[in-house]
PDB file of N, CA and C in Angstrom:
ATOM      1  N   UNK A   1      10.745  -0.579   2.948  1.00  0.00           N
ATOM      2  CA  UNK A   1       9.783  -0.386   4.020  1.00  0.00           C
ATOM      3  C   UNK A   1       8.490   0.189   3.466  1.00  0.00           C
ATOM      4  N   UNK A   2       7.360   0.065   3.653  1.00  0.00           N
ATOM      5  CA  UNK A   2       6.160   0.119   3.940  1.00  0.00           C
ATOM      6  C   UNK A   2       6.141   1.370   3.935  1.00  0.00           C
ATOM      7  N   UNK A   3       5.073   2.575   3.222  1.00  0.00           N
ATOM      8  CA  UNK A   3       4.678   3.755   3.565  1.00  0.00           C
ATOM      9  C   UNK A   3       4.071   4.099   5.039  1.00  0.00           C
ATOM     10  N   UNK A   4       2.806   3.081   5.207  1.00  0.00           N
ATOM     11  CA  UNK A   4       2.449   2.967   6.301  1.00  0.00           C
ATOM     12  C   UNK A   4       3.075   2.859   7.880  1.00  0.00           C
ATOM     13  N   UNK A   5       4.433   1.982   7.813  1.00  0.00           N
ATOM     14  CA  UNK A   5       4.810   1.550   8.513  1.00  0.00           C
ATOM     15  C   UNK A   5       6.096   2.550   8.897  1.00  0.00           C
ATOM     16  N   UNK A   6       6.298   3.498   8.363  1.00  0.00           N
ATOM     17  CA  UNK A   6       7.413   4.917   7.989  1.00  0.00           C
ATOM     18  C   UNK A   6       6.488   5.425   8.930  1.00  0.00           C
ATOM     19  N   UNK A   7       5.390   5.860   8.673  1.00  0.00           N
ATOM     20  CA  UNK A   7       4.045   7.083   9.095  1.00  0.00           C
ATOM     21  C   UNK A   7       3.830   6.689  10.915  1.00  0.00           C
ATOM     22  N   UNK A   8       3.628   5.098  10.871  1.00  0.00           N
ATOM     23  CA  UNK A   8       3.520   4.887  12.032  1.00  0.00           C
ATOM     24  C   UNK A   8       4.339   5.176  13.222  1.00  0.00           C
ATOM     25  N   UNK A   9       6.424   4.981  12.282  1.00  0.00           N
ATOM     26  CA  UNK A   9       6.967   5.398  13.211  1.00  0.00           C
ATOM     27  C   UNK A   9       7.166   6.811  13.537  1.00  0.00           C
ATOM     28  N   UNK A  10       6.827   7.777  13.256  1.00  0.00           N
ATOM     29  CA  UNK A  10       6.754   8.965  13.141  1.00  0.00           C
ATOM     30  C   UNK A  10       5.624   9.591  14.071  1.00  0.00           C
ATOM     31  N   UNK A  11       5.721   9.862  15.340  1.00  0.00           N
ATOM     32  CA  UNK A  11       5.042  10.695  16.379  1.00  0.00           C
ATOM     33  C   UNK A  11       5.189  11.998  16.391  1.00  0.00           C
ATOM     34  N   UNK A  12       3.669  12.758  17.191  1.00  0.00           N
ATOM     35  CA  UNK A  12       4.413  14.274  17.127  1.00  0.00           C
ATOM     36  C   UNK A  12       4.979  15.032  17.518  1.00  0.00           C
ATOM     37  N   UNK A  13       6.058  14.536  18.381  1.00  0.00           N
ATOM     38  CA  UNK A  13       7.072  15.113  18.149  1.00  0.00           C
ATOM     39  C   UNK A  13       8.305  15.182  17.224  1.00  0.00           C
ATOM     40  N   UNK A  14       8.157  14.166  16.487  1.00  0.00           N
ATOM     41  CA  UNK A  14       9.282  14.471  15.199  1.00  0.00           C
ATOM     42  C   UNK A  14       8.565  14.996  14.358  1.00  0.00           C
ATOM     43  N   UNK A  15       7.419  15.334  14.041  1.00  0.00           N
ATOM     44  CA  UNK A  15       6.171  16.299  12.945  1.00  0.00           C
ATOM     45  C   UNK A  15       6.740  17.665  13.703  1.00  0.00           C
ATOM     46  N   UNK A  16       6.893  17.631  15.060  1.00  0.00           N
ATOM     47  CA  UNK A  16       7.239  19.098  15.449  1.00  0.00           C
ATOM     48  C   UNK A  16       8.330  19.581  15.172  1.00  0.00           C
ATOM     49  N   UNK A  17       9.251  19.054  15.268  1.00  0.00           N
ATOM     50  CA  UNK A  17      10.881  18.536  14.972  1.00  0.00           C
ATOM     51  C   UNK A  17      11.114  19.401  13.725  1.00  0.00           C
ATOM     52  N   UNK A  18      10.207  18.103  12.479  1.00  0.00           N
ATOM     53  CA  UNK A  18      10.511  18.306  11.005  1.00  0.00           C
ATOM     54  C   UNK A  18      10.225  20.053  10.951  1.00  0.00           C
ATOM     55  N   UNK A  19       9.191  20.667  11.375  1.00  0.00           N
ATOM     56  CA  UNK A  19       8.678  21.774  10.899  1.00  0.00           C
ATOM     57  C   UNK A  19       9.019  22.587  11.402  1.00  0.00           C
ATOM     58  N   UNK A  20       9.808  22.458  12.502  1.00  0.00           N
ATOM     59  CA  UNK A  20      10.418  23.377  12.615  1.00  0.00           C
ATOM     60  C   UNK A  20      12.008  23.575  12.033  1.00  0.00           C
ATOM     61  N   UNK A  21      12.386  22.654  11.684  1.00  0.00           N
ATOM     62  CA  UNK A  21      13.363  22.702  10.987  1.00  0.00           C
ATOM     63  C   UNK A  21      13.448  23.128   9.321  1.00  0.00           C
ATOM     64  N   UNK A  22      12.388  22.952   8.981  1.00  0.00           N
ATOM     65  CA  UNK A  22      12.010  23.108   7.658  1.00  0.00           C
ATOM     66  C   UNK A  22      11.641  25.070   7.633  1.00  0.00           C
ATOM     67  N   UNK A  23      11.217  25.618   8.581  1.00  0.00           N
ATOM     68  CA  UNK A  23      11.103  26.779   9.113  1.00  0.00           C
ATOM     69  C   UNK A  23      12.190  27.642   9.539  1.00  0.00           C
ATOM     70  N   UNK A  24      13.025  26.555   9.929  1.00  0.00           N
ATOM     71  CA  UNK A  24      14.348  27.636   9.610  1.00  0.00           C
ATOM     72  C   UNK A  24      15.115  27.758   8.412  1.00  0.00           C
ATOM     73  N   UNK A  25      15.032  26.715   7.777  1.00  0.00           N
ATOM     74  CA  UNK A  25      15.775  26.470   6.236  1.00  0.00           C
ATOM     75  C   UNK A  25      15.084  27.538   5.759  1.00  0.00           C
ATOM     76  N   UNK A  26      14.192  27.337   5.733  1.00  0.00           N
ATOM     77  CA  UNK A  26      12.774  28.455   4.411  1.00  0.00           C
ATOM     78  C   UNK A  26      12.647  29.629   4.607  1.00  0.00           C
ATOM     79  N   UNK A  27      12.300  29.827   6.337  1.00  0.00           N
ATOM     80  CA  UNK A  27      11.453  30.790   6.404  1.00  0.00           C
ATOM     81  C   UNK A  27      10.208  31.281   6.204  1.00  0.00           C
ATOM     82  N   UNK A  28       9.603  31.987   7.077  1.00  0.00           N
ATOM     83  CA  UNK A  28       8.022  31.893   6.742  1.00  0.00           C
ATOM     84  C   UNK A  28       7.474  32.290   5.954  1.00  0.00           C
ATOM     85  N   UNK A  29       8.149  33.150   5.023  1.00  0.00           N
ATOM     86  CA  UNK A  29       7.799  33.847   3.512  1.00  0.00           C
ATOM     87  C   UNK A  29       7.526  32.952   2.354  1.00  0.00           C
ATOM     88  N   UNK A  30       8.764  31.372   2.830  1.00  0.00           N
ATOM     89  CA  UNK A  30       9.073  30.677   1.090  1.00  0.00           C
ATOM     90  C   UNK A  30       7.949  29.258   1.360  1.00  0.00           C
ATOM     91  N   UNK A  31       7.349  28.985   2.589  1.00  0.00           N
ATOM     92  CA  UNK A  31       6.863  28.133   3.229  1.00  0.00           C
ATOM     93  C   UNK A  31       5.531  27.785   1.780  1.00  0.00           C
ATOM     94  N   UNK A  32       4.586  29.224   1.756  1.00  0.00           N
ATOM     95  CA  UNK A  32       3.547  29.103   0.985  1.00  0.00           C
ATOM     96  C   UNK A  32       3.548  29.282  -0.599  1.00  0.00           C
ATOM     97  N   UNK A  33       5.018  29.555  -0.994  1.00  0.00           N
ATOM     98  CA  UNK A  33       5.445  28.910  -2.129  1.00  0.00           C
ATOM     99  C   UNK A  33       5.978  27.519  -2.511  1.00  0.00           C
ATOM    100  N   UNK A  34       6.462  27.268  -1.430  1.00  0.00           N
ATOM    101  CA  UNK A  34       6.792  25.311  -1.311  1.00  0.00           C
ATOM    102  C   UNK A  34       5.321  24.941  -1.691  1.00  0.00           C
ATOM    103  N   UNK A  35       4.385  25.281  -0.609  1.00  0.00           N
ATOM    104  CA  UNK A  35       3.546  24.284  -0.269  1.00  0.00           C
ATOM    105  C   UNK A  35       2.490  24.506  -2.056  1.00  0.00           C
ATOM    106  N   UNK A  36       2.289  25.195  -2.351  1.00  0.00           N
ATOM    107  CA  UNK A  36       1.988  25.789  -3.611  1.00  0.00           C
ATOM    108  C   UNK A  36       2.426  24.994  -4.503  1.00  0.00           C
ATOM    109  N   UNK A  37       3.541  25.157  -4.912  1.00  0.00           N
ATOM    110  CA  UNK A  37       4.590  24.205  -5.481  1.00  0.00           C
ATOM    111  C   UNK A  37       4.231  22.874  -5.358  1.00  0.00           C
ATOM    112  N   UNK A  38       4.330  22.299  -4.558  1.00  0.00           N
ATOM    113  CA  UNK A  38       3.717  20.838  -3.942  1.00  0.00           C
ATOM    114  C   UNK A  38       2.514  20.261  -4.391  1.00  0.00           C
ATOM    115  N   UNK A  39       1.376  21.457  -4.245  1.00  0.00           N
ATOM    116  CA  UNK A  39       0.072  21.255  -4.807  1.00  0.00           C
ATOM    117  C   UNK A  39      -0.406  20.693  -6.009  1.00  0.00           C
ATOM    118  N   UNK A  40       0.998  21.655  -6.480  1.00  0.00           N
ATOM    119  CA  UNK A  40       0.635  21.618  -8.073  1.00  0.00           C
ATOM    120  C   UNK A  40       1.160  20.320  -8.908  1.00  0.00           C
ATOM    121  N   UNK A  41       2.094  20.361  -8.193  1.00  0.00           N
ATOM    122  CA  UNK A  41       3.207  18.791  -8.655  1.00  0.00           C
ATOM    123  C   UNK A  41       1.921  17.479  -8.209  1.00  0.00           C
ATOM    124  N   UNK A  42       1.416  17.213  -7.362  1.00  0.00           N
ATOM    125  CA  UNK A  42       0.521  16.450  -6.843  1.00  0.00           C
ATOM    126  C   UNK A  42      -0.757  16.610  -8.097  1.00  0.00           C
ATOM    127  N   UNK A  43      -1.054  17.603  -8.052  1.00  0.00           N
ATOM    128  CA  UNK A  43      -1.754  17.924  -9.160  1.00  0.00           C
ATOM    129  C   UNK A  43      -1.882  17.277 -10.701  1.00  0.00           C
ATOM    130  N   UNK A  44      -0.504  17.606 -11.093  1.00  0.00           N
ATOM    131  CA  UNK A  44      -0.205  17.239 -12.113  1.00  0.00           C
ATOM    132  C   UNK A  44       0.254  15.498 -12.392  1.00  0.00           C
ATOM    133  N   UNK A  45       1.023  15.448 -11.122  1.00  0.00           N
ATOM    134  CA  UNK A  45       0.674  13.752 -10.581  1.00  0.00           C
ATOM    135  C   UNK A  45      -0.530  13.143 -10.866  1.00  0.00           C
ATOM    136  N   UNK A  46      -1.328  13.753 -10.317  1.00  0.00           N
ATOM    137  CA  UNK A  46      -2.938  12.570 -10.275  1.00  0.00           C
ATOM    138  C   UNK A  46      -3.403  12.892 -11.859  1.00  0.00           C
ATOM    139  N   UNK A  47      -3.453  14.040 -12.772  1.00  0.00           N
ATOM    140  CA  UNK A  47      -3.597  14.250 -13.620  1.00  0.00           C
ATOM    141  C   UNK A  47      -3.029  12.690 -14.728  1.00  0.00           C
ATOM    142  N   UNK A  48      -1.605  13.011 -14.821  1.00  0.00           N
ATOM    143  CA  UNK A  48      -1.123  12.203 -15.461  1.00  0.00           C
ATOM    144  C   UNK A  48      -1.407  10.906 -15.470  1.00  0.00           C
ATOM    145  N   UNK A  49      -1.356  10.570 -14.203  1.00  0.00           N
ATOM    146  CA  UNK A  49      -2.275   8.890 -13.370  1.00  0.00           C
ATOM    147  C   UNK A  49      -3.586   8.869 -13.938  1.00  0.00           C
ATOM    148  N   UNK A  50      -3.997   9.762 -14.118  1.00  0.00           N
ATOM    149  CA  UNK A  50      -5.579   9.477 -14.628  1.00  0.00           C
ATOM    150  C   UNK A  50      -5.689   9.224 -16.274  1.00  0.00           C
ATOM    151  N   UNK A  51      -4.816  10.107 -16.657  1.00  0.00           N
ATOM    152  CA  UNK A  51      -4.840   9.456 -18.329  1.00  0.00           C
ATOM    153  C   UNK A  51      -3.866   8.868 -18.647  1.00  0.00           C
ATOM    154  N   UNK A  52      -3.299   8.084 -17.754  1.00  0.00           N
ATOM    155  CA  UNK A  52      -2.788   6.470 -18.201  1.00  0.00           C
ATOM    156  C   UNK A  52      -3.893   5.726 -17.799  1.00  0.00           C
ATOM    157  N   UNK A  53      -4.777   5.798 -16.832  1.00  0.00           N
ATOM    158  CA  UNK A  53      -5.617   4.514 -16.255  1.00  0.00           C
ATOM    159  C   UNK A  53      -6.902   4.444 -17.781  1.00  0.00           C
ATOM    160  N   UNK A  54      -7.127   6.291 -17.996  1.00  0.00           N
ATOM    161  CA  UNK A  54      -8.063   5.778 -19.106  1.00  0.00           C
ATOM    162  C   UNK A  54      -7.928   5.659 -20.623  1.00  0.00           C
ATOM    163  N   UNK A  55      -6.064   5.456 -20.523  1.00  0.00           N
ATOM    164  CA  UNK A  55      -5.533   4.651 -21.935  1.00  0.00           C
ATOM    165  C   UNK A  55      -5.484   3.222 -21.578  1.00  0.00           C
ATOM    166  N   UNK A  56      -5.230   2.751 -20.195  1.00  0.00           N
ATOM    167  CA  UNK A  56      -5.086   1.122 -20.075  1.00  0.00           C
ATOM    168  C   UNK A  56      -6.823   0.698 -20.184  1.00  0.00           C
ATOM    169  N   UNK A  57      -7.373   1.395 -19.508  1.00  0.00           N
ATOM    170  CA  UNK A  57      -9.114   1.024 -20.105  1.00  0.00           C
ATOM    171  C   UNK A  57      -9.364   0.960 -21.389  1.00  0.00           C
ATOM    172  N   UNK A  58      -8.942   1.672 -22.347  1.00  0.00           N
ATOM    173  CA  UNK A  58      -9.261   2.024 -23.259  1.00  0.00           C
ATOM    174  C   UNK A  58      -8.606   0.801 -24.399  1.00  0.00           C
ATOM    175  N   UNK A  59      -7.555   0.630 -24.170  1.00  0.00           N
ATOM    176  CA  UNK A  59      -6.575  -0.612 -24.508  1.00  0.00           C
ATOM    177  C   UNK A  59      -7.189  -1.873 -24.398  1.00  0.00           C
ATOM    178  N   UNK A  60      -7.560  -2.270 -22.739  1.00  0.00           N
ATOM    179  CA  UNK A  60      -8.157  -3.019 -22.558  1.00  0.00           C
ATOM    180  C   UNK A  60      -9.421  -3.544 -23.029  1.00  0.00           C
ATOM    181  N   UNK A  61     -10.461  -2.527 -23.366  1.00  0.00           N
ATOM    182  CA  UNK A  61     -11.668  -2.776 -24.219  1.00  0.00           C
ATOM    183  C   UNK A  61     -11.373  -2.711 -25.641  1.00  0.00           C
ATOM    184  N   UNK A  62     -10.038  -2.548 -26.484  1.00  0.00           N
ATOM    185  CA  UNK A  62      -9.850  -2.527 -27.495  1.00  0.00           C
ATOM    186  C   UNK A  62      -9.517  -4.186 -27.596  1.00  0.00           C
ATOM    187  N   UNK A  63      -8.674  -4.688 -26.949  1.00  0.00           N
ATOM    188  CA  UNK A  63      -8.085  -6.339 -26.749  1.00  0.00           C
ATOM    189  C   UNK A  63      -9.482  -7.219 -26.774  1.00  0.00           C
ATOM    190  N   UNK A  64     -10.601  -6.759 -25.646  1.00  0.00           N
ATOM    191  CA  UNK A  64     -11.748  -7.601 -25.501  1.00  0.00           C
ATOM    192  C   UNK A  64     -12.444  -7.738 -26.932  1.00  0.00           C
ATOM    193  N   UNK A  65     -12.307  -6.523 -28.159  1.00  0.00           N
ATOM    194  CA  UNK A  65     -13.294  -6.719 -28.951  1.00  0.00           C
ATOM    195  C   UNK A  65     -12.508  -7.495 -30.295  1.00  0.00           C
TER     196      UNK A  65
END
């Protein structure tokens, strides 16, 4: 399935649902260490994504010459 098409089925009331359920697992103390956590992983995500795109550039103008 489709990312998009996941997101679409998802109204807010199951966004209310999720978070609050996620609020009782955690608690409101561990919430802004998740989300922290998260940041950083995303972070380090786009990081990594970015220096593969400018080794496949880099590759790529090596092939052209």
């Amino acid at each position: 399935m489709n990312l998009f098409v996941i997101a679409g089925m998802i109204g807010p009331w199951q966004i209310v649902i999720i978070v609050f359920v996620i609020l009782l697992l955690f608690g409101g103390k561990k919430i802004p260490e998740l989300m922290k956590g998260l940041g950083q992983g995303m972070k380090e995500f786009k990081k990594a994504t970015d220096q593969d795109q400018d080794q496949n550039n880099k590759d790529k103008e090596s092939l052209e010459k």
